[in-house]
C-alpha atoms as a PDB file:
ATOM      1  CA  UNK A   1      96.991 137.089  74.847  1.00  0.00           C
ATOM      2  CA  UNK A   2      97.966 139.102  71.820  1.00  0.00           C
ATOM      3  CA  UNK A   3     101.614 139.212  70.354  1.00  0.00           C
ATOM      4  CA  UNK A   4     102.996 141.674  67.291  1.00  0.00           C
ATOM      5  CA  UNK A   5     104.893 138.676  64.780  1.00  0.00           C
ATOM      6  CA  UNK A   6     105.587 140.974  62.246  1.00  0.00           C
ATOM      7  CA  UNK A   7     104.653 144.099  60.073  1.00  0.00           C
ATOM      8  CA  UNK A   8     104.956 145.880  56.667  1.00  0.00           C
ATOM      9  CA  UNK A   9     108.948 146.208  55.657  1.00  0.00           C
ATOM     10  CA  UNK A  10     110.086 149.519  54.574  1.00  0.00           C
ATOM     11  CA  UNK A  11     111.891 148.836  50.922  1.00  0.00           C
ATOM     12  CA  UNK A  12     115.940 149.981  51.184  1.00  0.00           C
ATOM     13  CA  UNK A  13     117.324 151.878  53.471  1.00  0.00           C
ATOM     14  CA  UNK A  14     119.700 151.381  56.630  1.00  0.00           C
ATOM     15  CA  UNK A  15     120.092 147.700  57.362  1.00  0.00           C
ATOM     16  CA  UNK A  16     118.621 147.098  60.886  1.00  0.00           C
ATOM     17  CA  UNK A  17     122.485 146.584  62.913  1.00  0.00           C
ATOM     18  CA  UNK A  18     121.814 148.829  65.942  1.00  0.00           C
ATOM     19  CA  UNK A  19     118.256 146.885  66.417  1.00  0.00           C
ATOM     20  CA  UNK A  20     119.763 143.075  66.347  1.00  0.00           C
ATOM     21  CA  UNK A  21     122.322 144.605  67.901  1.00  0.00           C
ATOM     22  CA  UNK A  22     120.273 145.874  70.806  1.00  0.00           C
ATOM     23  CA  UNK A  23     118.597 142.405  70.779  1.00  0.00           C
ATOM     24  CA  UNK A  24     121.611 140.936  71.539  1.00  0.00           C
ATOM     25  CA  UNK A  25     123.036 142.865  74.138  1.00  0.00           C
ATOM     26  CA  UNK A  26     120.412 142.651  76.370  1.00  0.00           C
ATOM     27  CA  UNK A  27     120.036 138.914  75.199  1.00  0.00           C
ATOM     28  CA  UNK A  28     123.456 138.203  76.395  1.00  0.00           C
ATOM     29  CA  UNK A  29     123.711 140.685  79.594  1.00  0.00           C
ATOM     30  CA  UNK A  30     120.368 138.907  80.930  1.00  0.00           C
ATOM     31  CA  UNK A  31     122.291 135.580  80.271  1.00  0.00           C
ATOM     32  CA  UNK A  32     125.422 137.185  82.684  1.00  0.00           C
ATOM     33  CA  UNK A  33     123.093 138.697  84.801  1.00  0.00           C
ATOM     34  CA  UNK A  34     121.337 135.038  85.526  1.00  0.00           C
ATOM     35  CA  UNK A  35     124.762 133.656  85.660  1.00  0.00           C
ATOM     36  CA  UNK A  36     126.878 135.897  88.211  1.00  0.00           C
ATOM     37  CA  UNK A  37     126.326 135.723  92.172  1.00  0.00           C
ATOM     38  CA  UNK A  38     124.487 138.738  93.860  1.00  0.00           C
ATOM     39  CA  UNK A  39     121.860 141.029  93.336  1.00  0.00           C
ATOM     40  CA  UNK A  40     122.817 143.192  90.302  1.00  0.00           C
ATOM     41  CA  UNK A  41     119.616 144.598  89.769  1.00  0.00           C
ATOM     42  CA  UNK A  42     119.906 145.881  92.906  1.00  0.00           C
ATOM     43  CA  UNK A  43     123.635 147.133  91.851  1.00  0.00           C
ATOM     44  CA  UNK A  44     123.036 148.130  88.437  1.00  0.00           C
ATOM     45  CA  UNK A  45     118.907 148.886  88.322  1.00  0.00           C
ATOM     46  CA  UNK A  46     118.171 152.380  88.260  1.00  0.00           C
ATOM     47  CA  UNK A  47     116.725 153.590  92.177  1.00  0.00           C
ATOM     48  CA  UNK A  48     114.737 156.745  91.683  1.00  0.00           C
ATOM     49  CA  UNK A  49     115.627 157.822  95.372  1.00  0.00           C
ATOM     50  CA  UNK A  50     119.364 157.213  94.419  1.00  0.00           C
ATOM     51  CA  UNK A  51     119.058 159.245  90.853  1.00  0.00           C
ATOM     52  CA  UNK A  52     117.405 162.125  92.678  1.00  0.00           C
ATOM     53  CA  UNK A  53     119.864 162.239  95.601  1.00  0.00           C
ATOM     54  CA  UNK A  54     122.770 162.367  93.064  1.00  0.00           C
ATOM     55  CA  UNK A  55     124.102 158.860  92.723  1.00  0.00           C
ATOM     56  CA  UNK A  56     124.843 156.020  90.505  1.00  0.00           C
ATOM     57  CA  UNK A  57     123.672 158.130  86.976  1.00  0.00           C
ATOM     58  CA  UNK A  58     125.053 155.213  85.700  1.00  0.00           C
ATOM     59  CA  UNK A  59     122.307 153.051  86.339  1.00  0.00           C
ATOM     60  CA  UNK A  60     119.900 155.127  84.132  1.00  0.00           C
ATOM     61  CA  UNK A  61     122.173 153.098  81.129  1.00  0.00           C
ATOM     62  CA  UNK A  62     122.840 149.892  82.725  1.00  0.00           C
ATOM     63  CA  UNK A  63     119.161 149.526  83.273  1.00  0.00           C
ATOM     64  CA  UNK A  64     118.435 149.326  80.290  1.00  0.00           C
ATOM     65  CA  UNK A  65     119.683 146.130  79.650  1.00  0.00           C
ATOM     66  CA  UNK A  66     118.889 144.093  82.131  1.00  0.00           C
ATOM     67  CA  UNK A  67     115.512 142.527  82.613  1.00  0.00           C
ATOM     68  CA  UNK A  68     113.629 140.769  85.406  1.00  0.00           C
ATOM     69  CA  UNK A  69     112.906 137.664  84.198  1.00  0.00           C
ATOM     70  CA  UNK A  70     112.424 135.501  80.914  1.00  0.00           C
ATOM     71  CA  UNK A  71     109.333 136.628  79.591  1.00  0.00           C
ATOM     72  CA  UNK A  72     110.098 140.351  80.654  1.00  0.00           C
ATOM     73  CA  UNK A  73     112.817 140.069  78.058  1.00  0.00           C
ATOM     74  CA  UNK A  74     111.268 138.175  75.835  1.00  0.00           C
ATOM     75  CA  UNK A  75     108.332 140.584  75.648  1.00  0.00           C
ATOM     76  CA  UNK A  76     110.740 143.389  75.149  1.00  0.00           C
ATOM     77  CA  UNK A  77     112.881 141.800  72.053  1.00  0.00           C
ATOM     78  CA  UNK A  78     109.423 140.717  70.470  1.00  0.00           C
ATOM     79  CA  UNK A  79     108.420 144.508  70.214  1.00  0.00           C
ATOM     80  CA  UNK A  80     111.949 145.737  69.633  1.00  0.00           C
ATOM     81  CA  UNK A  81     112.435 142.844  66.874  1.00  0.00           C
ATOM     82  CA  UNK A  82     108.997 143.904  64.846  1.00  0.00           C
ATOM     83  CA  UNK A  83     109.150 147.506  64.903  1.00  0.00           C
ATOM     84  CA  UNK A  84     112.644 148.765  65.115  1.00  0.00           C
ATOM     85  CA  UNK A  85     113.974 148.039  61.742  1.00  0.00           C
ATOM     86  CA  UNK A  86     111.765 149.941  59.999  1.00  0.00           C
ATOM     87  CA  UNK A  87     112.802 152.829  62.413  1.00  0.00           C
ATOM     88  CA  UNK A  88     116.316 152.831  62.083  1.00  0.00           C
ATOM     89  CA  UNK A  89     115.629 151.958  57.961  1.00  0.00           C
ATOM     90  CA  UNK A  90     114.528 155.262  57.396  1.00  0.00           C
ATOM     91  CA  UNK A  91     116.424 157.615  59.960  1.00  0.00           C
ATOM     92  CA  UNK A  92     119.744 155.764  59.681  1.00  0.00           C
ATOM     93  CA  UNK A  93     121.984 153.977  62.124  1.00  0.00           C
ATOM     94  CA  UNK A  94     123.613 156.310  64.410  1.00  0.00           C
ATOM     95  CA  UNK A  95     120.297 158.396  64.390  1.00  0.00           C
ATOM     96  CA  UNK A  96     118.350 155.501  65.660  1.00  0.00           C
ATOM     97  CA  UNK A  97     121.037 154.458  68.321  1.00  0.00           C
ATOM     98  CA  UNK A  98     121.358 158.222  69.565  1.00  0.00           C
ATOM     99  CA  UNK A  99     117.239 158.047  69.319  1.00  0.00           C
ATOM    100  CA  UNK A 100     116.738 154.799  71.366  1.00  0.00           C
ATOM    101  CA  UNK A 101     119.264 155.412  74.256  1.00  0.00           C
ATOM    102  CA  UNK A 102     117.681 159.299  74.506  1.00  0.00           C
ATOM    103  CA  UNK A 103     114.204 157.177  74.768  1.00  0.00           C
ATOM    104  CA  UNK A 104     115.085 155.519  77.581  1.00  0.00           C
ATOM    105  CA  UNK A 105     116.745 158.429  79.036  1.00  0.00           C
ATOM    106  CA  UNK A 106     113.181 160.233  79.066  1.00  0.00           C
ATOM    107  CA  UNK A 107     111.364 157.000  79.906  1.00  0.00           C
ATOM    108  CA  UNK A 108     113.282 157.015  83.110  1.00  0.00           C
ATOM    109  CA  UNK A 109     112.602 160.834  83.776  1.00  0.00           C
ATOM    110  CA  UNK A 110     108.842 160.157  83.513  1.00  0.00           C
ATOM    111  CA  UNK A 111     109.262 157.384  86.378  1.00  0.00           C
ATOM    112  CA  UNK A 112     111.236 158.640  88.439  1.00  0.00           C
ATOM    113  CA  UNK A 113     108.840 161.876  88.850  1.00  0.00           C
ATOM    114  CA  UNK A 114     106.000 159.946  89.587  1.00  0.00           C
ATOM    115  CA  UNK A 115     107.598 157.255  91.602  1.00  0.00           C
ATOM    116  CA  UNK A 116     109.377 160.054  93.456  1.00  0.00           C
ATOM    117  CA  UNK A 117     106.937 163.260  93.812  1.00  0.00           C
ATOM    118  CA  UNK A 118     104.504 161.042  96.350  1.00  0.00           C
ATOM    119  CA  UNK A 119     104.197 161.841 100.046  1.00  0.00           C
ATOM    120  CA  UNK A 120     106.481 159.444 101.657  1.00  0.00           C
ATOM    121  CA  UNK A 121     104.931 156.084 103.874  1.00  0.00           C
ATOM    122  CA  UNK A 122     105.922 155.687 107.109  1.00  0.00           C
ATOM    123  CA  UNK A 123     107.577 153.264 108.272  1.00  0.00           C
ATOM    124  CA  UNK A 124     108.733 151.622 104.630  1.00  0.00           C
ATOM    125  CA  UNK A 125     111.067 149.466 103.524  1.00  0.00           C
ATOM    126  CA  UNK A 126     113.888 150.381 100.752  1.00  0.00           C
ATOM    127  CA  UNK A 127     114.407 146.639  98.662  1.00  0.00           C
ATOM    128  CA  UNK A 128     117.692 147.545  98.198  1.00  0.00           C
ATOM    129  CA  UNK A 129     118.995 148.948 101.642  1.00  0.00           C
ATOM    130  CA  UNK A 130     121.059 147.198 103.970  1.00  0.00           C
ATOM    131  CA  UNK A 131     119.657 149.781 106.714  1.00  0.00           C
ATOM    132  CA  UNK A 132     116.065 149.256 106.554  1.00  0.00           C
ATOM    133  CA  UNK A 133     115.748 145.879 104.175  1.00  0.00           C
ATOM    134  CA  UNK A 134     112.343 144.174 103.687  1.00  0.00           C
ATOM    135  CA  UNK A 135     111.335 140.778 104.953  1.00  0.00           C
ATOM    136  CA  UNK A 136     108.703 141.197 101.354  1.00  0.00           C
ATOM    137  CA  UNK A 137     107.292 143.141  99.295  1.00  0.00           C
ATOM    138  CA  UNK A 138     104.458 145.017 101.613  1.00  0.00           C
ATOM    139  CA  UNK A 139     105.570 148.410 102.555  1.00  0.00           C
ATOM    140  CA  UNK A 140     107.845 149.462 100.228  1.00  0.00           C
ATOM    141  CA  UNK A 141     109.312 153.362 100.077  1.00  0.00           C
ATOM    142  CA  UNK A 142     108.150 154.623  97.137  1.00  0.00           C
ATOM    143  CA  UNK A 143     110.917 155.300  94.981  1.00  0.00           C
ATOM    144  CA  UNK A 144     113.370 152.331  96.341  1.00  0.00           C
ATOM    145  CA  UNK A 145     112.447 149.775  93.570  1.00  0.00           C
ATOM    146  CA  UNK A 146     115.217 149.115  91.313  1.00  0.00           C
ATOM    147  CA  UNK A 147     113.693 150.053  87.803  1.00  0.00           C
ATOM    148  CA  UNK A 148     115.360 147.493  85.115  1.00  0.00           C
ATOM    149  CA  UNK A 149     114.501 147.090  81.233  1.00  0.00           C
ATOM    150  CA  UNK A 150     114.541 148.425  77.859  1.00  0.00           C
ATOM    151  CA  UNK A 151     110.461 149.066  77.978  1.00  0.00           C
ATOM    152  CA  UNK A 152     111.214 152.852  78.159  1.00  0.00           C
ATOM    153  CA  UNK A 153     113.552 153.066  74.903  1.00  0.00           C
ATOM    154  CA  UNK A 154     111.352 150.402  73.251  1.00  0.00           C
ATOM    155  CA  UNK A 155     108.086 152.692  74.340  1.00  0.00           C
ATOM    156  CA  UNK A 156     109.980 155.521  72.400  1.00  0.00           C
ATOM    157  CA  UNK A 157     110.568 152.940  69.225  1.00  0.00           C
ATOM    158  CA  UNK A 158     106.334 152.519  69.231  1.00  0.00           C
ATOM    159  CA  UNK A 159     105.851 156.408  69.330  1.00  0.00           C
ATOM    160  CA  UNK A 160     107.558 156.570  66.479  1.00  0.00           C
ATOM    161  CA  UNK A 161     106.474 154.534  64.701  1.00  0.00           C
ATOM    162  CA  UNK A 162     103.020 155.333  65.624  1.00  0.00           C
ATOM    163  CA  UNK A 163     103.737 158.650  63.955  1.00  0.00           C
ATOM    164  CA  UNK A 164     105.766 157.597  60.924  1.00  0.00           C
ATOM    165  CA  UNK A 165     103.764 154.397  60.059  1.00  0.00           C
ATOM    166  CA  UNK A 166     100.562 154.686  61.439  1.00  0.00           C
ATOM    167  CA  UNK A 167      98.789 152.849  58.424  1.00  0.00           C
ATOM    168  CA  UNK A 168     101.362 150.093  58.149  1.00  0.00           C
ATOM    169  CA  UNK A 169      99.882 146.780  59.001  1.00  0.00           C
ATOM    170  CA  UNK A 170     101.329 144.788  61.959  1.00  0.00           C
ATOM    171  CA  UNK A 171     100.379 141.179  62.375  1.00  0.00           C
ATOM    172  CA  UNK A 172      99.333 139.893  65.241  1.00  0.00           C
ATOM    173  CA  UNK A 173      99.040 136.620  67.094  1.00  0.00           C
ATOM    174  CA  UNK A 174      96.287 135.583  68.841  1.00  0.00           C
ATOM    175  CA  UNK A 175      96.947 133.060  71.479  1.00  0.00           C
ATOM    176  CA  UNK A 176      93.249 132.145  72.014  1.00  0.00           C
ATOM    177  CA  UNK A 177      92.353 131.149  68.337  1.00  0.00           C
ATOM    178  CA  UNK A 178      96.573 130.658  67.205  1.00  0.00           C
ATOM    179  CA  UNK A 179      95.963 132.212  64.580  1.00  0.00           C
ATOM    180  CA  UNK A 180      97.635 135.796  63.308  1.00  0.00           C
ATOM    181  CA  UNK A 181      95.735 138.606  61.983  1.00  0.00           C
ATOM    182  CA  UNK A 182      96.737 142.048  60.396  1.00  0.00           C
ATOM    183  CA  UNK A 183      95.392 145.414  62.160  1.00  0.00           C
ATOM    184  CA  UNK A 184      96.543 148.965  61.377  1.00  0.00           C
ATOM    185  CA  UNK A 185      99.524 150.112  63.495  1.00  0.00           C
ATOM    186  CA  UNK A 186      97.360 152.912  64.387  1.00  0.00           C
ATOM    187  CA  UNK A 187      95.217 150.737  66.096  1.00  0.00           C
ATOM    188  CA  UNK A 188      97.772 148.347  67.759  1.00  0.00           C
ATOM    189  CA  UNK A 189      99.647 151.067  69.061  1.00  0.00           C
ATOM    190  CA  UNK A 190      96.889 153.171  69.891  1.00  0.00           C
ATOM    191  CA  UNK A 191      95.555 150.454  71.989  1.00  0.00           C
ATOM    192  CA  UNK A 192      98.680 149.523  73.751  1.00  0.00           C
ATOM    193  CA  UNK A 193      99.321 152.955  74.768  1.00  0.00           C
ATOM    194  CA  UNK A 194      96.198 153.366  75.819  1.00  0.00           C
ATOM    195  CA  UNK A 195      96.577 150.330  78.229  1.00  0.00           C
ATOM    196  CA  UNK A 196      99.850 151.799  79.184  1.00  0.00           C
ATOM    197  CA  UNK A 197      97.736 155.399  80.275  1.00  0.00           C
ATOM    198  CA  UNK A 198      95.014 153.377  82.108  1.00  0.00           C
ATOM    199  CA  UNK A 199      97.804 151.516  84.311  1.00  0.00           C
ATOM    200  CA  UNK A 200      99.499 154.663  84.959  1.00  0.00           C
ATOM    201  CA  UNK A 201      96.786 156.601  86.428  1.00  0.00           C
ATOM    202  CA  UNK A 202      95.886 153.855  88.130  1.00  0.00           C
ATOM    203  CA  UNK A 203      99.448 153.160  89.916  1.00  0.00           C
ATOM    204  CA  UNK A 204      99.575 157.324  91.472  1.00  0.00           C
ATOM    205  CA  UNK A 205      99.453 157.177  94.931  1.00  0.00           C
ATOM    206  CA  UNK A 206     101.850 156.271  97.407  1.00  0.00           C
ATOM    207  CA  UNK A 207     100.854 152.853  98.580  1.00  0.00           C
ATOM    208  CA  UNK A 208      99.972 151.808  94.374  1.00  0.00           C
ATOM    209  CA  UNK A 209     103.877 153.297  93.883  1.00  0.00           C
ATOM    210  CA  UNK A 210     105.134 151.308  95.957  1.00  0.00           C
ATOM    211  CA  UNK A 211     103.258 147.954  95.400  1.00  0.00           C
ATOM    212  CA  UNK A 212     106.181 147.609  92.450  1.00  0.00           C
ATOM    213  CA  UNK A 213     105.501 146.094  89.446  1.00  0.00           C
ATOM    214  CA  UNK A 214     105.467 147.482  86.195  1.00  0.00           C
ATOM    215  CA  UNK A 215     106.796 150.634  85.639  1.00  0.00           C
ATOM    216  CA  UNK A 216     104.043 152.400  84.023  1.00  0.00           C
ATOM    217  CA  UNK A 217     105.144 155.926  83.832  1.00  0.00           C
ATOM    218  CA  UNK A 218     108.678 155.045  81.864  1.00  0.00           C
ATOM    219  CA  UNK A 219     106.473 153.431  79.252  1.00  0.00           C
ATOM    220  CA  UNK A 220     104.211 156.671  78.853  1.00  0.00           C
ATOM    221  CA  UNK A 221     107.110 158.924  78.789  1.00  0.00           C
ATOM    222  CA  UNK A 222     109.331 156.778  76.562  1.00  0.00           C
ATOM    223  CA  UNK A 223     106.137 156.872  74.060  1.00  0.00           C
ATOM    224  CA  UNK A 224     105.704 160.765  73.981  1.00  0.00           C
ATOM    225  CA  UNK A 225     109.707 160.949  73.368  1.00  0.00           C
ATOM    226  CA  UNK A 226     109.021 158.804  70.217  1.00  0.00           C
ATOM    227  CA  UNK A 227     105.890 160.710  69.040  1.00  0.00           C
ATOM    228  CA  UNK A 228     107.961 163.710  69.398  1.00  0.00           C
ATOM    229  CA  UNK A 229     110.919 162.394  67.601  1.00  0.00           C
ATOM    230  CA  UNK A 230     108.585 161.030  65.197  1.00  0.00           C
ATOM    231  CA  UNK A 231     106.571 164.026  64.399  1.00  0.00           C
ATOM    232  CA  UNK A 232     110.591 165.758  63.856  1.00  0.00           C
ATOM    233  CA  UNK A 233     111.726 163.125  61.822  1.00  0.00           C
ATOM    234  CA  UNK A 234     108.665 163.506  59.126  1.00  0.00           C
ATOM    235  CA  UNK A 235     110.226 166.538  58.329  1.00  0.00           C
ATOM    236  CA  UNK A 236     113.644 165.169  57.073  1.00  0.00           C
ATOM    237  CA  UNK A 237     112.846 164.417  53.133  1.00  0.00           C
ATOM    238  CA  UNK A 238     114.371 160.630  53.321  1.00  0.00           C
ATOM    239  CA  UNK A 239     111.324 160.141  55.916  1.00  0.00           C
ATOM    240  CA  UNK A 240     108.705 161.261  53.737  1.00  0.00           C
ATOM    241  CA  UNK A 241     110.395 159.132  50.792  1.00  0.00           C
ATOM    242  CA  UNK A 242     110.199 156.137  52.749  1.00  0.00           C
ATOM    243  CA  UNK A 243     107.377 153.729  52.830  1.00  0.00           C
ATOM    244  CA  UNK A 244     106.628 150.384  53.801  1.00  0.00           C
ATOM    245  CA  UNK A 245     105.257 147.486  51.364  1.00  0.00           C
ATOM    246  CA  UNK A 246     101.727 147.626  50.630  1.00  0.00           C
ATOM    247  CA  UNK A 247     101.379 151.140  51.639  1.00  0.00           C
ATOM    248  CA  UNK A 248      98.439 152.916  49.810  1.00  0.00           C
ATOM    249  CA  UNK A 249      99.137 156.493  49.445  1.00  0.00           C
ATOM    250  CA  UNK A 250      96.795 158.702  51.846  1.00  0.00           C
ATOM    251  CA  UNK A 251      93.649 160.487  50.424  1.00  0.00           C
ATOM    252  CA  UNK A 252      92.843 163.916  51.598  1.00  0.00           C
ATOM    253  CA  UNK A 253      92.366 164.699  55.024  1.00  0.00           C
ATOM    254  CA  UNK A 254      93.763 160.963  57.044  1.00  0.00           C
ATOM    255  CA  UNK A 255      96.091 161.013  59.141  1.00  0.00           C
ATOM    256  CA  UNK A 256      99.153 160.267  57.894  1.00  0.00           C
END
C-alpha cells in the first residue's frame, strides 16, 4: 500500500489553523460518535433518498465529520494533513474554510445523482428504515446508505492542489519496501483520481449502487470542485507569487 507522508512547503503565508483545525474536529466527533449509544450515522449521515425528498439538509454538514471506522479517518486526516496547508497558505484562512465546506457540498451533489438517478430494485431494503430494515447488507435501495466522511471536501483539497502545485513533490510511503520516495504531485494525484474514475464507472448500476461501500462519485465530484477552484484561484496574484520549496520555475510550454 502507498501513503502521502509529506510534500514541498509553500514559504509564508496563512498559517494552516482551519486544516489542524479540521483534523481535529473530525478527530474528536469520531471519538463522540464511538462513544454515544445509537446509530448516529444513521441520524446524522447524509441519505440521498432523504436529501432528494426534502429532509434533514443538515446531514449534508454533519456528514462530513463523521467517519466509519478507524482507518476511514485515519486515511482521510493523512491526505487532509499533507496537502491542505499549502492550500489554505496561499488562498488564506476563511477562503480555504469557505473552499473546503463548498467541496464537500459538491462532493455530495455528485453522489447523490448517481446513487439516486438508478431504476429502483424491487423488493430492497433501506439500512436506515424502521419500515423496511435489512437483516444485511444484500438488497439494499439504492440511495438508502447513509453517506459519512470528509473524502468529498478532502477530494476538492487534491483538485486543487493538483492545479496549483502540480510539480511539487509529495513523498510517499511504500508499505512493501518501508521505505518513502518522492513523485511529482502530478503524478500522485493524477493516479489517485484516476483510481477514483475507474471505481466510479464501475459502481453505476443499480445492484453495484447499492452493494455500499465507498462512495465513489463524491470523490470525483469533490475533485472537479477543486480543479475548478484551483484553475480560479491561479488568477488571484498572491497565487501566482506563491511557491513551494524546491520549486524550479517552468520552461516554456509545461504545464504549470
Amino acid at each position: 500500500m502507498i501513503f502521502p507522508v509529506g510534500d514541498d512547503q509553500v514559504h509564508g503565508g496563512a498559517k494552516p489553523i482551519f486544516s489542524y483545525a479540521f483534523i481535529g474536529m473530525n478527530v474528536i466527533l469520531f471519538l463522540l460518535q464511538m462513544s454515544v449509544e445509537g446509530n448516529l450515522i444513521c441520524e446524522y449521515g447524509a441519505i440521498p433518498n432523504e436529501i432528494v425528498g426534502g429532509q434533514d439538509y443538515f446531514t449534508l454538514f454533519s456528514s462530513m465529520f463523521m467517519h466509519g471506522g478507524w482507518m476511514h479517518l485515519i486515511g482521510n486526516m493523512l491526505f487532509l494533513w499533507v496537502f491542505g496547508d499549502n492550500i489554505e497558505a496561499t488562498v488564506g484562512n476563511l477562503p480555504f474554510a469557505a473552499f473546503y465546506i463548498l467541496g464537500g457540498l459538491a462532493a455530495h451533489a455528485a453522489h447523490i445523482y448517481f446513487s439516486t438517478g438508478n431504476e429502483m430494485l424491487s423488493d430492497c431494503c433501506s439500512i436506515c428504515s424502521a419500515v423496511v430494515p435489512c437483516q444485511d447488507a444484500a438488497n439494499l435501495c439504492p440511495g438508502s446508505i447513509p453517506t459519512v466522511g470528509a473524502s468529498g471536501a478532502i477530494a476538492a483539497v487534491l483538485g486543487a492542489y493538483l492545479v496549483m502545485f502540480p510539480k511539487s513533490k509529495v513523498k510517499i510511503l511504500v508499505l512493501y519496501f518501508f521505505q518513502t520516495f518522492k513523485v511529482p504531485a502530478i503524478l500522485f494525484l493524477g493516479f489517485w483520481i484516476g483510481q477514483q474514475l475507474l471505481s466510479g464507472f464501475a459502481s453505476l448500476g443499480p445492484e453495484a449502487a447499492a452493494s455500499g461501500g465507498v462512495a465513489w462519485w463524491a470523490h470525483i465530484g469533490g475533485f472537479a470542485f477543486g480543479v475548478i477552484a484551483g484553475f480560479v484561484a491561479r488568477t488571484q496574484p498572491k497565487v501566482k507569487a506563491a511557491q513551494p520549496e524546491n520549486y524550479k520555475p517552468p520552461k516554456p510550454g509545461d504545464f504549470v
